[in-house]
Structure formats: C-alpha cells, structure tokens
PDB file of N, CA and C in Angstrom:
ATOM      1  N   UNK A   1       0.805  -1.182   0.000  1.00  0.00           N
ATOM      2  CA  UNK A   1       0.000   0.000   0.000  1.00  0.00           C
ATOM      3  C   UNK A   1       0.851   1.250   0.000  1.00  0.00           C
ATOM      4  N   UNK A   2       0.473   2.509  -0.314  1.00  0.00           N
ATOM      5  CA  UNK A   2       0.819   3.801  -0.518  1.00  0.00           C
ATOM      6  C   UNK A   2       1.267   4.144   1.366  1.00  0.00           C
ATOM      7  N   UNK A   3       0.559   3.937   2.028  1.00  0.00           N
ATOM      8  CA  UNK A   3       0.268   3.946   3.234  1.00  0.00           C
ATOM      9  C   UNK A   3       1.135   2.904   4.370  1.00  0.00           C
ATOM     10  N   UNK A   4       2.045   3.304   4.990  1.00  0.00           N
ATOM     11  CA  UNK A   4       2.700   2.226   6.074  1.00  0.00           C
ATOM     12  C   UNK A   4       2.871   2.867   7.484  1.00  0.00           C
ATOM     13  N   UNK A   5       2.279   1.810   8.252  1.00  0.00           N
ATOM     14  CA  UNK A   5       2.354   2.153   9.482  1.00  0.00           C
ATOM     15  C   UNK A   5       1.024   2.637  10.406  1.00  0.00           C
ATOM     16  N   UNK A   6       0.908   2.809  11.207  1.00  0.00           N
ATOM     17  CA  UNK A   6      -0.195   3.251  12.165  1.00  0.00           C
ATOM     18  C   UNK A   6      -1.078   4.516  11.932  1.00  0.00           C
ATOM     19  N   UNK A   7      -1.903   4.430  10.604  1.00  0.00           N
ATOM     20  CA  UNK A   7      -3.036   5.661  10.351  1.00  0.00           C
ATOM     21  C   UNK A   7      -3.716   6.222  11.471  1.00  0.00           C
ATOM     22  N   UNK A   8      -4.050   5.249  12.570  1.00  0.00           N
ATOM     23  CA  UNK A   8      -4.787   5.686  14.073  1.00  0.00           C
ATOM     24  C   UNK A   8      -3.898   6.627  14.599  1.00  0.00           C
ATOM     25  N   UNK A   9      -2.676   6.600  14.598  1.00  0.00           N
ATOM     26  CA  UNK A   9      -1.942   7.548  15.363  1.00  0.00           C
ATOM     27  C   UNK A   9      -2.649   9.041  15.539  1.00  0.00           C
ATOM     28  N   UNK A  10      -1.994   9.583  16.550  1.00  0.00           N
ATOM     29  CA  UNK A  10      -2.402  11.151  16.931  1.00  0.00           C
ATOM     30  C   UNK A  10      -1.921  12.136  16.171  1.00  0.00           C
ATOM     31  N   UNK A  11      -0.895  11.720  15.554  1.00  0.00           N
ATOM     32  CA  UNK A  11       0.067  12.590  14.894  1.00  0.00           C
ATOM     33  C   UNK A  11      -0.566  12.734  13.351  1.00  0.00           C
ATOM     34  N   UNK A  12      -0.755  13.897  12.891  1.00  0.00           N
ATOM     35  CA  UNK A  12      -1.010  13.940  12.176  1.00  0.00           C
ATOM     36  C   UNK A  12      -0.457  14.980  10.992  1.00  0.00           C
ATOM     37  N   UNK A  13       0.625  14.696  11.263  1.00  0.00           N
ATOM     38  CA  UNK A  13       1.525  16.058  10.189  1.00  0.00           C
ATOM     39  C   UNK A  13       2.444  14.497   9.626  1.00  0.00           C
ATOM     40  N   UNK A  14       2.728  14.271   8.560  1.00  0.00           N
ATOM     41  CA  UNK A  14       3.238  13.366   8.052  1.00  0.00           C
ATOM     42  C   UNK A  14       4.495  13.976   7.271  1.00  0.00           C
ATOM     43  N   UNK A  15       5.664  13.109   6.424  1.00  0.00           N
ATOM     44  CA  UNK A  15       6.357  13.334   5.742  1.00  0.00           C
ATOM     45  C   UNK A  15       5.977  12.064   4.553  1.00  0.00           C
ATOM     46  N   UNK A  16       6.385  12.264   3.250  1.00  0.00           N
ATOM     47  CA  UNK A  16       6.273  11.394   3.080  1.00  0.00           C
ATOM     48  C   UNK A  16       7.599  11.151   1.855  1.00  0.00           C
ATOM     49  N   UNK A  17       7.870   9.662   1.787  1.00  0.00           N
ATOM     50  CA  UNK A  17       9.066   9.238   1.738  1.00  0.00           C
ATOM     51  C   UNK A  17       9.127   8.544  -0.002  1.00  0.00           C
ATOM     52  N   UNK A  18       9.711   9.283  -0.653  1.00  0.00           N
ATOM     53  CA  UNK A  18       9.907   8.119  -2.060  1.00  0.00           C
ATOM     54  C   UNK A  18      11.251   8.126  -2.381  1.00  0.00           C
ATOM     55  N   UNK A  19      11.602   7.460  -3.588  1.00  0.00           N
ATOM     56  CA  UNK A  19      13.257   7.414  -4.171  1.00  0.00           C
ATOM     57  C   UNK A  19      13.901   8.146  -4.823  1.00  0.00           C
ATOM     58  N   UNK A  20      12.778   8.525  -5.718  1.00  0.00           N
ATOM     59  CA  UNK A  20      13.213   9.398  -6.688  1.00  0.00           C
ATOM     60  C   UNK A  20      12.092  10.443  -7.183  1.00  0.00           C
ATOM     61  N   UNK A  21      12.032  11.978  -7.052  1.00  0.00           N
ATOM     62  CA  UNK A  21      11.320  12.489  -7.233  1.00  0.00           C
ATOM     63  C   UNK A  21      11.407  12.982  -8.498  1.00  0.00           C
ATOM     64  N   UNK A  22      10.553  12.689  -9.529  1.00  0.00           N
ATOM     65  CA  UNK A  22      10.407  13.512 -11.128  1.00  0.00           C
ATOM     66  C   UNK A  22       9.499  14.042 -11.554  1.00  0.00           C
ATOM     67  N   UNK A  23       8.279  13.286 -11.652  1.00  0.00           N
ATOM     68  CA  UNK A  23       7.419  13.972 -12.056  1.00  0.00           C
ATOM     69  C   UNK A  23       6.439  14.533 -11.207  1.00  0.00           C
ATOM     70  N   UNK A  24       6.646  14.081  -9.739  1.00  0.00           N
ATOM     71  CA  UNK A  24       5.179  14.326  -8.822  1.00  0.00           C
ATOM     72  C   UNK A  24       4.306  13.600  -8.480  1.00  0.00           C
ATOM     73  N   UNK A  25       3.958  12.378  -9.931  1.00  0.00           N
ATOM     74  CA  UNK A  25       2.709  11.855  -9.595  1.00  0.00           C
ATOM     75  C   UNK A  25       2.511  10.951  -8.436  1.00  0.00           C
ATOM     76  N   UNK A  26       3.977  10.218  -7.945  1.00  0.00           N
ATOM     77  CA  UNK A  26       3.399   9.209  -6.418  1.00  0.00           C
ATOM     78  C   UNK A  26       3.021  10.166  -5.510  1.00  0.00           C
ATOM     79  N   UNK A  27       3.656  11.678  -5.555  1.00  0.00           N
ATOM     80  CA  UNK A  27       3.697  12.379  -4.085  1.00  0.00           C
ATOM     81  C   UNK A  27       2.271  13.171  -4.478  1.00  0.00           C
ATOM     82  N   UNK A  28       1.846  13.356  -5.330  1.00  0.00           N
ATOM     83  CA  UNK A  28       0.246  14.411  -5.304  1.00  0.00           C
ATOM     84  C   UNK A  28      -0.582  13.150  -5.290  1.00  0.00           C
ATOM     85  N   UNK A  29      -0.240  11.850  -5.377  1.00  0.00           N
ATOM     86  CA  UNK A  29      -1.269  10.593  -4.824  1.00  0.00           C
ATOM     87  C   UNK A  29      -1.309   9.947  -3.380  1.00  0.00           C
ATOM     88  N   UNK A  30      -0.360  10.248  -2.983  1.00  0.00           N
ATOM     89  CA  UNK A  30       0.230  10.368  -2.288  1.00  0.00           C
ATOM     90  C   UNK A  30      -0.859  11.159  -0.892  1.00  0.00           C
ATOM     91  N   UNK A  31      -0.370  12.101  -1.168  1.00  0.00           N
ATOM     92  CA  UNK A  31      -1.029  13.809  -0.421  1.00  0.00           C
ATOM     93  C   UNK A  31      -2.585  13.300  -0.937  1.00  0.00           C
ATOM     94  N   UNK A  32      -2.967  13.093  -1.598  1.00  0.00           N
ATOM     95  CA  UNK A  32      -4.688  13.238  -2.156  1.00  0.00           C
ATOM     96  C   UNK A  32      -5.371  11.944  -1.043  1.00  0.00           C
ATOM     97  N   UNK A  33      -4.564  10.476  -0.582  1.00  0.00           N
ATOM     98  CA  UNK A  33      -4.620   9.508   0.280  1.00  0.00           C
ATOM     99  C   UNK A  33      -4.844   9.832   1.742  1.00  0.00           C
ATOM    100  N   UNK A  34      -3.354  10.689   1.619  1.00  0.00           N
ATOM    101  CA  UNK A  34      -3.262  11.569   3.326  1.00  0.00           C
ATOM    102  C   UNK A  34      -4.502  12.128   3.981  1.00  0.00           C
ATOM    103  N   UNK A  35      -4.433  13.059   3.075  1.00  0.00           N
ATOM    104  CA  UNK A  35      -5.495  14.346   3.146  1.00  0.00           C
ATOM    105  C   UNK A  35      -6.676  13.449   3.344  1.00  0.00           C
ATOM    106  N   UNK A  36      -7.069  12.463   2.501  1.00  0.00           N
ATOM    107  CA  UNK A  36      -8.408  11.617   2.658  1.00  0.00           C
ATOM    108  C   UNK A  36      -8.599  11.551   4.031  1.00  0.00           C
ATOM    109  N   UNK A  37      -7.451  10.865   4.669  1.00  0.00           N
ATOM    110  CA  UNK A  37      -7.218  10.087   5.860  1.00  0.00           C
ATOM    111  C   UNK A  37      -6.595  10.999   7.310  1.00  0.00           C
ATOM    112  N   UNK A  38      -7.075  12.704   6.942  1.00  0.00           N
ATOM    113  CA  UNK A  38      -6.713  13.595   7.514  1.00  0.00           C
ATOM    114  C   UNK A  38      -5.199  13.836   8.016  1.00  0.00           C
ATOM    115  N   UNK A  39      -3.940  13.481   7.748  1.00  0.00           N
ATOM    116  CA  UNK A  39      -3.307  13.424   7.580  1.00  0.00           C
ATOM    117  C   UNK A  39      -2.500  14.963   7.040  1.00  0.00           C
ATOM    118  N   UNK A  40      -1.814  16.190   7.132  1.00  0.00           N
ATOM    119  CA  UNK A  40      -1.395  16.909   6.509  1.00  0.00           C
ATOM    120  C   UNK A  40       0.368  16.517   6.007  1.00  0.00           C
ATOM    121  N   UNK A  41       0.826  16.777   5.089  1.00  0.00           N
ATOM    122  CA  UNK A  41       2.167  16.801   4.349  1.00  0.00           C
ATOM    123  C   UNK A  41       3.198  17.410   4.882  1.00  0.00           C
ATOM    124  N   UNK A  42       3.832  17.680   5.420  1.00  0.00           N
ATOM    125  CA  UNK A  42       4.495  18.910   6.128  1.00  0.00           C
ATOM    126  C   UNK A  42       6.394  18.293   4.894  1.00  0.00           C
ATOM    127  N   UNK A  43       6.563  17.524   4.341  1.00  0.00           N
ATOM    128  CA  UNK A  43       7.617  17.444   3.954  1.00  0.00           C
ATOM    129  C   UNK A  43       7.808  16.256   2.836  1.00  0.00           C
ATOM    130  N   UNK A  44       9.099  15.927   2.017  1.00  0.00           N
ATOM    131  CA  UNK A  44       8.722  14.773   1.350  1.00  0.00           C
ATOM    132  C   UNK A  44      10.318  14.446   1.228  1.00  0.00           C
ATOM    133  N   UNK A  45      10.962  13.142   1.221  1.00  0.00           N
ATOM    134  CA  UNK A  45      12.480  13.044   1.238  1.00  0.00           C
ATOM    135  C   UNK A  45      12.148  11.853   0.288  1.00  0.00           C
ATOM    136  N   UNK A  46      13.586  12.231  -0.137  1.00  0.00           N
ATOM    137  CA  UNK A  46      13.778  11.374  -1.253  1.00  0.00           C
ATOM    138  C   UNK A  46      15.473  11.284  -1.628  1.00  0.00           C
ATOM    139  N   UNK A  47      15.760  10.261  -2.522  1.00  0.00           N
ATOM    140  CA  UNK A  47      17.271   9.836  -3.004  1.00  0.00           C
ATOM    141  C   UNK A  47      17.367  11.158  -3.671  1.00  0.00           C
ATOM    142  N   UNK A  48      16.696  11.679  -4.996  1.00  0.00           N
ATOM    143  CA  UNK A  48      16.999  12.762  -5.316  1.00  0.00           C
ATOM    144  C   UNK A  48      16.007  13.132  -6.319  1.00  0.00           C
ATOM    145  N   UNK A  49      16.067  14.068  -6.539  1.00  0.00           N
ATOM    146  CA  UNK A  49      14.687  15.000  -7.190  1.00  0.00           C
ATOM    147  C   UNK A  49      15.489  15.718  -8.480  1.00  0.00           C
ATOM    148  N   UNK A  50      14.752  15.388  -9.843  1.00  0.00           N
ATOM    149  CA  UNK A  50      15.473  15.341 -11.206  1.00  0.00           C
ATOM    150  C   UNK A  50      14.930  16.750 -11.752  1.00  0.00           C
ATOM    151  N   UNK A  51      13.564  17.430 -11.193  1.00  0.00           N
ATOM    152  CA  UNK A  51      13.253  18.424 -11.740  1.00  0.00           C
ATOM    153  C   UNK A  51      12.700  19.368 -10.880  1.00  0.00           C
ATOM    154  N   UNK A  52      13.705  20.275 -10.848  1.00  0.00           N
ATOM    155  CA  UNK A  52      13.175  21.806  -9.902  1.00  0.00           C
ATOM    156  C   UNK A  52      11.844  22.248 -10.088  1.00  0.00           C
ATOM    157  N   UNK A  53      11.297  22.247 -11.429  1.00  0.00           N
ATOM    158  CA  UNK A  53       9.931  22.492 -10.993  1.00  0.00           C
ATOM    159  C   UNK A  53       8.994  21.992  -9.891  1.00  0.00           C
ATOM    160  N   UNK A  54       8.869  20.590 -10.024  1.00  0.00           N
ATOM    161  CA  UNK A  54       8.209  20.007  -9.004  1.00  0.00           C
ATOM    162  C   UNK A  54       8.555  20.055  -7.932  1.00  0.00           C
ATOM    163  N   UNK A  55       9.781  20.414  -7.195  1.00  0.00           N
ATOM    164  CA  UNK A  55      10.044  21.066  -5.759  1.00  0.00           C
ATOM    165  C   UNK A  55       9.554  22.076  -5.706  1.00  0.00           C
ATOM    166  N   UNK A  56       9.319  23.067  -6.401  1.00  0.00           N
ATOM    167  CA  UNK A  56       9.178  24.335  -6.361  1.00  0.00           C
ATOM    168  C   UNK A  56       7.891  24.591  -6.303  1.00  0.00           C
ATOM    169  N   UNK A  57       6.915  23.513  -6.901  1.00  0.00           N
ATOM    170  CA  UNK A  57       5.590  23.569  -6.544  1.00  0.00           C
ATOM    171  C   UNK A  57       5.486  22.969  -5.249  1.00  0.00           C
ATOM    172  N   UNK A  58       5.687  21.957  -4.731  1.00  0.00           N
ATOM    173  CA  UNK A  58       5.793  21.744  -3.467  1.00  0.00           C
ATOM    174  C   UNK A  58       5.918  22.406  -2.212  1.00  0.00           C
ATOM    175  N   UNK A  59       7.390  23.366  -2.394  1.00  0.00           N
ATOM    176  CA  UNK A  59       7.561  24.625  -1.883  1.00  0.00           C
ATOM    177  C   UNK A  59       6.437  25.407  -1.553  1.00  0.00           C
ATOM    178  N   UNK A  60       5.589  25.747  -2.568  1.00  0.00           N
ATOM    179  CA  UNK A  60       4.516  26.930  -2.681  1.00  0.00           C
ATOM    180  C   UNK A  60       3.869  26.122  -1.968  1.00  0.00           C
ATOM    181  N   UNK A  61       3.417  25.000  -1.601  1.00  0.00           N
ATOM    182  CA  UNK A  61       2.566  24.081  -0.827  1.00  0.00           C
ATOM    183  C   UNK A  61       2.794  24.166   0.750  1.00  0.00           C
ATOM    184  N   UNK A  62       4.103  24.863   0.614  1.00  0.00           N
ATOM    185  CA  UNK A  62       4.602  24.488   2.085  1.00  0.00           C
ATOM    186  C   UNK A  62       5.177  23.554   2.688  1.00  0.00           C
ATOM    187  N   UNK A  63       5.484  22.735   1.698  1.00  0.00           N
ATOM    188  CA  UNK A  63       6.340  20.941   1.564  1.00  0.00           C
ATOM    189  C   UNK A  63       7.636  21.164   1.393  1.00  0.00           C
ATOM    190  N   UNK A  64       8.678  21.071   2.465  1.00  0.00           N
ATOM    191  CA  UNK A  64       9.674  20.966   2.602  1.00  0.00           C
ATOM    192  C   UNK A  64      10.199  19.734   1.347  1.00  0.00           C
ATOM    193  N   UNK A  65      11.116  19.700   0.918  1.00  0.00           N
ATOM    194  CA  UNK A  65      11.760  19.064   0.407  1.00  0.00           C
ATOM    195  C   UNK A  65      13.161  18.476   0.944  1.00  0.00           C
ATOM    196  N   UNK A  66      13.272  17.641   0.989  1.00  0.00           N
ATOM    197  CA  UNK A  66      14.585  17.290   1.430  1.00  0.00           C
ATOM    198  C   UNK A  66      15.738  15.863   0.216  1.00  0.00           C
ATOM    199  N   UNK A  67      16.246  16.288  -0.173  1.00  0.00           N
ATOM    200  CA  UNK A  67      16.829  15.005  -0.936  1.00  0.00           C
ATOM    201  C   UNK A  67      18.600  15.039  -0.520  1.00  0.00           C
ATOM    202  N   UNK A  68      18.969  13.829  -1.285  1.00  0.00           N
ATOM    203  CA  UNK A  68      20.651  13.397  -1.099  1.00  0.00           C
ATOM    204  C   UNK A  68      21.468  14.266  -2.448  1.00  0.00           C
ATOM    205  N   UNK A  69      20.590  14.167  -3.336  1.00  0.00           N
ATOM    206  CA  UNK A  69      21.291  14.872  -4.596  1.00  0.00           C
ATOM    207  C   UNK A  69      20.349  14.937  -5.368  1.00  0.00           C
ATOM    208  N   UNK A  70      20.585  15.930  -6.508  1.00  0.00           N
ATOM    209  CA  UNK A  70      19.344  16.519  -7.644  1.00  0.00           C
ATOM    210  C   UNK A  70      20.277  16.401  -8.708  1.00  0.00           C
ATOM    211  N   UNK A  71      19.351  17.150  -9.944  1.00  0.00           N
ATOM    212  CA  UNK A  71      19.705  16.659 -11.282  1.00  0.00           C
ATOM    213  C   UNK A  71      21.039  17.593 -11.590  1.00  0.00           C
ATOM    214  N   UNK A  72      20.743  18.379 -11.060  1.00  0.00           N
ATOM    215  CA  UNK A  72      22.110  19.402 -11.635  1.00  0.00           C
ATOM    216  C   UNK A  72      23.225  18.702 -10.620  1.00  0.00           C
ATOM    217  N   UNK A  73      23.705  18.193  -9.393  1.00  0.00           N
ATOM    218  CA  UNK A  73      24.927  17.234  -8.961  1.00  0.00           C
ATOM    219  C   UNK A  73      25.203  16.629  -9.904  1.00  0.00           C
ATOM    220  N   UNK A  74      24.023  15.799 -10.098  1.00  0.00           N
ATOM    221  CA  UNK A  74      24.287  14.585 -10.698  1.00  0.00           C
ATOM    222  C   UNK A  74      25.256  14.884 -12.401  1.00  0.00           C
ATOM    223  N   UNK A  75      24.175  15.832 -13.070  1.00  0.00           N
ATOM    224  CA  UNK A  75      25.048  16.315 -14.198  1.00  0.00           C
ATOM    225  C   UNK A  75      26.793  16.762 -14.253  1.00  0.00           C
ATOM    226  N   UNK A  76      26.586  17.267 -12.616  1.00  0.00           N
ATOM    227  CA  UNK A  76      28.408  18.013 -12.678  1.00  0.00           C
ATOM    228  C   UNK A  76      29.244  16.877 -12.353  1.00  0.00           C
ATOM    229  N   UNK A  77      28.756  15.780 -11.533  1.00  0.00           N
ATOM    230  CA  UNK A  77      29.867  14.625 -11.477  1.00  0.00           C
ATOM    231  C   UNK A  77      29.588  14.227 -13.261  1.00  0.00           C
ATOM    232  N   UNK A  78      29.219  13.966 -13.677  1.00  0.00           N
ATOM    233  CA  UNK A  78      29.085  13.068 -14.539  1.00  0.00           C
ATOM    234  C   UNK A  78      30.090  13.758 -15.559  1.00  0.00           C
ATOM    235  N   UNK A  79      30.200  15.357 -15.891  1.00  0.00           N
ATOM    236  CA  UNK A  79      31.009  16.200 -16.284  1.00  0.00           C
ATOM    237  C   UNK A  79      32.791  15.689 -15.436  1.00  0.00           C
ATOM    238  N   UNK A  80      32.608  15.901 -14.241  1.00  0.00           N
ATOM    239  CA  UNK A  80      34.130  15.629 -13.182  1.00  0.00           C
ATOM    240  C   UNK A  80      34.365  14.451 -13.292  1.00  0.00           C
ATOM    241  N   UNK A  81      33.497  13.362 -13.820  1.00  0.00           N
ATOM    242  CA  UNK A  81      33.877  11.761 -14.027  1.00  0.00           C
ATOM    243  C   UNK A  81      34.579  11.577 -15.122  1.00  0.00           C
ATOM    244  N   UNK A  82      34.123  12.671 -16.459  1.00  0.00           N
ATOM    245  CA  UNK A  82      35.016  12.438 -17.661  1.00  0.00           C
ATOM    246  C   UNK A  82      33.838  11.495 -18.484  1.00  0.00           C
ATOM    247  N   UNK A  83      32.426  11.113 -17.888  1.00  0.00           N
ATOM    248  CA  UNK A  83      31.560   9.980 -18.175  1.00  0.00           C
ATOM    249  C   UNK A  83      30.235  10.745 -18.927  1.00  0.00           C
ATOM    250  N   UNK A  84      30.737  12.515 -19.114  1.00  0.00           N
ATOM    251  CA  UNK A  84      29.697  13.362 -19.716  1.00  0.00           C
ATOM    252  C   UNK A  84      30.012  14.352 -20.165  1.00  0.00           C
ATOM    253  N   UNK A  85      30.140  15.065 -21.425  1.00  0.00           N
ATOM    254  CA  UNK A  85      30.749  16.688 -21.615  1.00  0.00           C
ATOM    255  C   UNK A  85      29.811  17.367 -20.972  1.00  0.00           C
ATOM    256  N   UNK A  86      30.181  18.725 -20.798  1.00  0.00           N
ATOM    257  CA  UNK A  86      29.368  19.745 -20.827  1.00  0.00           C
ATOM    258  C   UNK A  86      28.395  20.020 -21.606  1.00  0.00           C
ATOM    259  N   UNK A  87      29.008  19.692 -23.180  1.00  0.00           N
ATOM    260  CA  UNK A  87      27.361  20.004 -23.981  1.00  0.00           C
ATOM    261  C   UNK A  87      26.539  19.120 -23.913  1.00  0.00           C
ATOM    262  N   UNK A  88      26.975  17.931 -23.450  1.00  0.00           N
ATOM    263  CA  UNK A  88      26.168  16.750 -23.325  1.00  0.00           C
ATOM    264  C   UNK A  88      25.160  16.762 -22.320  1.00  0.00           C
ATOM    265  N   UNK A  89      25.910  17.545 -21.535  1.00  0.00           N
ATOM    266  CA  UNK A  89      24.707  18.128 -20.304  1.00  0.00           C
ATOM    267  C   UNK A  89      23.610  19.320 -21.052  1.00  0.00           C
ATOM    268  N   UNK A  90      23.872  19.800 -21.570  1.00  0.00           N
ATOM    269  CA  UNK A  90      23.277  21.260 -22.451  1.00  0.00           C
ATOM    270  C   UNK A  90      22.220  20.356 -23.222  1.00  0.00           C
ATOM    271  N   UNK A  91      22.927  19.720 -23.732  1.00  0.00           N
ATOM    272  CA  UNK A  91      21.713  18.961 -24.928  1.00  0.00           C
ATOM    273  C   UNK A  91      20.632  18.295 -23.794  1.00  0.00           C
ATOM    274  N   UNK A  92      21.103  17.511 -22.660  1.00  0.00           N
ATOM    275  CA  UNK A  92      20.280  16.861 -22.211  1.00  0.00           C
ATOM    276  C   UNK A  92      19.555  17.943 -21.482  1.00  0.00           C
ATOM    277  N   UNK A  93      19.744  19.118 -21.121  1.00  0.00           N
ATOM    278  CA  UNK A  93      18.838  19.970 -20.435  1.00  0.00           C
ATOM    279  C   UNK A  93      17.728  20.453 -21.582  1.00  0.00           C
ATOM    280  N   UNK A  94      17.949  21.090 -22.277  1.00  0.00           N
ATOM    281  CA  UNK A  94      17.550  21.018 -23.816  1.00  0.00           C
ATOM    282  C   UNK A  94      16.368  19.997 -24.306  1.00  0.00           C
ATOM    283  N   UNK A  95      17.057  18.382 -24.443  1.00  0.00           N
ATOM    284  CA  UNK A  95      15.763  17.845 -24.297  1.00  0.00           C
ATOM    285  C   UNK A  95      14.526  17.809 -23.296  1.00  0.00           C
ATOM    286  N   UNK A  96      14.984  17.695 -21.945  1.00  0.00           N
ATOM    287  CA  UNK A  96      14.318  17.839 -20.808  1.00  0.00           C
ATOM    288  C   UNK A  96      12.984  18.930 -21.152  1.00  0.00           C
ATOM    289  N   UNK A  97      13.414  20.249 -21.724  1.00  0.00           N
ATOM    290  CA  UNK A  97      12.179  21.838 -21.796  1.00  0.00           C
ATOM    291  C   UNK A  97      11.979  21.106 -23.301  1.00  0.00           C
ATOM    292  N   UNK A  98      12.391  20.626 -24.115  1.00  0.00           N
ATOM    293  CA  UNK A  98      11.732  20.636 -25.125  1.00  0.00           C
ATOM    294  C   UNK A  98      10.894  19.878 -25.024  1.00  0.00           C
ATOM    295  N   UNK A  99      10.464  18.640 -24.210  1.00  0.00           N
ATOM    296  CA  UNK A  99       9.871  17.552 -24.265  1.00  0.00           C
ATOM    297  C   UNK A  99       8.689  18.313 -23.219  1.00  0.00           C
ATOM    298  N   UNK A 100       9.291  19.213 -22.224  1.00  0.00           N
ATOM    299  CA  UNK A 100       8.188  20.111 -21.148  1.00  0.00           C
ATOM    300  C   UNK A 100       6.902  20.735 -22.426  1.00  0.00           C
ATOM    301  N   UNK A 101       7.683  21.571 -23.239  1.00  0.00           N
ATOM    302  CA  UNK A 101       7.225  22.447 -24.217  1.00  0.00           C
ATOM    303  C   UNK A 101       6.280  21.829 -24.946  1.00  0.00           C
ATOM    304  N   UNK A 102       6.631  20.252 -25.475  1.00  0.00           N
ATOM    305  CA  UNK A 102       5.820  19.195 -26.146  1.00  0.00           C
ATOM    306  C   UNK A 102       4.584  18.822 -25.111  1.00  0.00           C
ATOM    307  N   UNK A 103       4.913  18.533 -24.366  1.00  0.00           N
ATOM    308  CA  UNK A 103       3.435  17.834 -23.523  1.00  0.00           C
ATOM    309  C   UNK A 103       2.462  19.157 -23.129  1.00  0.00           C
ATOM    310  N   UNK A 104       3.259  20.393 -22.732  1.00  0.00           N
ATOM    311  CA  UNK A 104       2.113  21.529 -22.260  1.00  0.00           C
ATOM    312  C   UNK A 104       1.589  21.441 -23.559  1.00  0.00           C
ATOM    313  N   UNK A 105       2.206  21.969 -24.506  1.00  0.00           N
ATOM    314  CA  UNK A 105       1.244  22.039 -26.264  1.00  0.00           C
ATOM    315  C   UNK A 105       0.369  21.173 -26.870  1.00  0.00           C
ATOM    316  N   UNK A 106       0.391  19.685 -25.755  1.00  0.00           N
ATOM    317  CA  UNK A 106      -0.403  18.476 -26.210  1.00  0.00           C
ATOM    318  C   UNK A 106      -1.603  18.769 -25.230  1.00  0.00           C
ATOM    319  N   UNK A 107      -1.372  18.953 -23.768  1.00  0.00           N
ATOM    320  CA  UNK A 107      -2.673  19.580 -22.577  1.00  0.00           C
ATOM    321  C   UNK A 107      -3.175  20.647 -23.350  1.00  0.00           C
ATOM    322  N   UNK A 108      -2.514  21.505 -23.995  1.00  0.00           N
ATOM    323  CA  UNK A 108      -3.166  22.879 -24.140  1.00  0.00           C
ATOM    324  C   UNK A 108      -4.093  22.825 -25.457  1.00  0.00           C
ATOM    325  N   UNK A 109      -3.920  21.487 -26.514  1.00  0.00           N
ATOM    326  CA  UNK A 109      -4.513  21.346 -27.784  1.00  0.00           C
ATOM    327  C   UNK A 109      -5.738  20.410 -26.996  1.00  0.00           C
ATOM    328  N   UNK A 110      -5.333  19.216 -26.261  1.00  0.00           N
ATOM    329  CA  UNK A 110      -6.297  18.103 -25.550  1.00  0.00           C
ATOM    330  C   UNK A 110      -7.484  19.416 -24.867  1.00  0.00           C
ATOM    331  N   UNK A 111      -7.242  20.415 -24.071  1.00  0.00           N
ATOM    332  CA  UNK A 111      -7.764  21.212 -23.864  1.00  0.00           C
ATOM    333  C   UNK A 111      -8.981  22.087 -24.319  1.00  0.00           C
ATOM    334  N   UNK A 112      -8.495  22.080 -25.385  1.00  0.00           N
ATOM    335  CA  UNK A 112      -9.719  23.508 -26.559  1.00  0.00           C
ATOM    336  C   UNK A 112     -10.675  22.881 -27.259  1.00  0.00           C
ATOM    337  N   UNK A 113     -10.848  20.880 -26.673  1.00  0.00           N
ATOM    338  CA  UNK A 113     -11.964  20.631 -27.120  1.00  0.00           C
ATOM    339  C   UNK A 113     -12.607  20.591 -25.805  1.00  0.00           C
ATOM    340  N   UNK A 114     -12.652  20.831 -24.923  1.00  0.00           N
ATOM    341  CA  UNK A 114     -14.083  21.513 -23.515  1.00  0.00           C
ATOM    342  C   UNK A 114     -14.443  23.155 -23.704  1.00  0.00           C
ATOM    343  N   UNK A 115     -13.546  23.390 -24.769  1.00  0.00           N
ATOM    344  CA  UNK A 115     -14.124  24.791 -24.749  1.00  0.00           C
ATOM    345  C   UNK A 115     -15.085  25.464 -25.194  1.00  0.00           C
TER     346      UNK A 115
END
C-alpha cells in the first residue's frame, strides 16, 4: 500500500518518503490519500529530485523538500567523471524543456476541445 504504518496515530503532520522524485505523480497521490485520511504533508524526502519544478511547486505548498542529490549534482559529477561533456549536459537539459514544451502544447490542444 501507498500507506505504512499506524493511520490511528495522533500525529497527524506526516512526511512522506519516495526514491526518486520527477514527475510528482506518487507524491500528489500520495497527499490526495493523506489528506483523505486527515493526515497533513508537512515534507517529502527522497534519493533525489530530477526536476526543480516540481520542488518548487511543493515549496509553494509548504512541503519541505529534502533530498541526497538533484539533477544538476548529478550532471556536474558526470562532467568531473570524464563519463559526460558539458554540452552533453546542455543537450540533455535542452531535451528535458523541449519535451516540457511538447506535452504543455499536447494539454493545451487536448484542452480547446471543452471549450
């Protein structure tokens, strides 16, 4: 289950715990479970979190974030390993917004038929 451990408890400010944070969707299913089960979010930890946006919405939530390493570490060892250029990082940031740019333009077309 999404859910471990003693729901009866008194405590009711939770953290909640995944591996890898990218897109959001375990942790806003996550929070939507909690919240059911009165439960509030106060934080979310993780191995490491690949896209600043989704912390940053979190943030605005009031959800602490906590991780071991994010996408930009990860890119600069991989640069200091000799195991990645720099543009190789560029391109891969690059794909990352272009592929952002692709899916908003697919919501925003899926969109204008409720309109």
């Amino acid at each position: 289950g999404l859910i471990e451990g003693d729901t009866k408890n008194t405590f009711k400010k939770v953290i909640i715990v995944d591996d890898v944070l990218y897109t959001g969707n375990t942790i806003k299913r996550a929070q939507e479970i909690l919240k059911e089960n009165n439960f509030e979010v106060v934080g979310v930890a993780c191995i490491a979190t690949l896209r600043d946006k989704i912390v940053s919405q979190l943030n605005e939530q009031n959800i602490q974030v906590a991780d071991l390493t994010n996408y930009r570490n990860i890119l600069e060892k991989a640069v200091e390993n000799n195991t990645a250029t720099a543009q190789e990082n560029i391109d891969l940031i690059n794909a990352e917004l272009e592929y952002e740019a692709r899916k908003k333009a697919e919501i925003e077309e899926y969109l204008k038929k409720f309109e």
